[in-house]
Protein backbone atom coordinates (compact mmCIF):
# COMPACT_ATOMS: atom_id res chain seq x y z
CA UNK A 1 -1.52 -9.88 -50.59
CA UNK A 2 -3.90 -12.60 -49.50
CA UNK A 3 -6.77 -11.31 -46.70
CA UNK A 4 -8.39 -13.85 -44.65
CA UNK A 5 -11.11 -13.22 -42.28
CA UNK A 6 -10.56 -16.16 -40.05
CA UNK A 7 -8.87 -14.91 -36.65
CA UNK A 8 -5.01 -16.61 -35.76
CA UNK A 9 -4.60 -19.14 -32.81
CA UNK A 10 -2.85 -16.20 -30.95
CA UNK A 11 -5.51 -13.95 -31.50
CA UNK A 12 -8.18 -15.65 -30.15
CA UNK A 13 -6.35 -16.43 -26.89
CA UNK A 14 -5.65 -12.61 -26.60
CA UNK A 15 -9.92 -12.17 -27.51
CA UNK A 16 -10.49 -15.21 -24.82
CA UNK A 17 -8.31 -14.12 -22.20
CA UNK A 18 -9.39 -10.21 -22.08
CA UNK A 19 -13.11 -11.33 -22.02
CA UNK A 20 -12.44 -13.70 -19.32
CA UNK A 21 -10.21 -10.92 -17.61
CA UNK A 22 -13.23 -8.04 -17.69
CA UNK A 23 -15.33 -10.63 -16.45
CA UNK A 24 -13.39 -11.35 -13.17
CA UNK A 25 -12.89 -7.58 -13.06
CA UNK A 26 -16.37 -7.00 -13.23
CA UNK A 27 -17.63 -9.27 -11.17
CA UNK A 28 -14.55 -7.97 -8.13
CA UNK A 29 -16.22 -4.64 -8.83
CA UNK A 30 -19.77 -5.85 -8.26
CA UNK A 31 -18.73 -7.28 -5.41
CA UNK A 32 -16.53 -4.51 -3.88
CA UNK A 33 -19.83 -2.27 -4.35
CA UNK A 34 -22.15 -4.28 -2.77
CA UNK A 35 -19.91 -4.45 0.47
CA UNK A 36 -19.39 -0.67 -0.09
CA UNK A 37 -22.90 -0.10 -0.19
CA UNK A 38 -23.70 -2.63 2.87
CA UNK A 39 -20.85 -0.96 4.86
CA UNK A 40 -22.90 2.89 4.15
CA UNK A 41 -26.19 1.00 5.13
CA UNK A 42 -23.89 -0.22 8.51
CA UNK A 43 -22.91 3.04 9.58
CA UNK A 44 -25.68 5.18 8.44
CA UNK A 45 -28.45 2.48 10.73
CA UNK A 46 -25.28 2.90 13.53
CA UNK A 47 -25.25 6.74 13.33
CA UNK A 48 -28.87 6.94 13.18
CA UNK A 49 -29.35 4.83 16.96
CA UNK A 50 -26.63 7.12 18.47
């Protein structure tokens, strides 16, 4: 049985596309925090006027 170490066409495109995938998932994340966090910094300044 003949072992290469060279990845397949398909298997690269699998490797490409879940990279690319957690990238746009981590960078929704990032985002989702930051507007979390802004939203805290929103109501804790509004809480702390009343």
């Amino acid at each position: 049985m003949k072992t290469t170490s060279q990845q397949t066409a398909t298997s690269k495109l699998v490797n490409r596309f879940d990279k690319e995938l957690r990238t746009l998932l981590m960078n929704d994340l990032r985002a989702i925090r930051s507007v979390k966090a802004q939203m805290i910094g929103i109501n804790a300044n509004s809480l702390s006027a009343a």
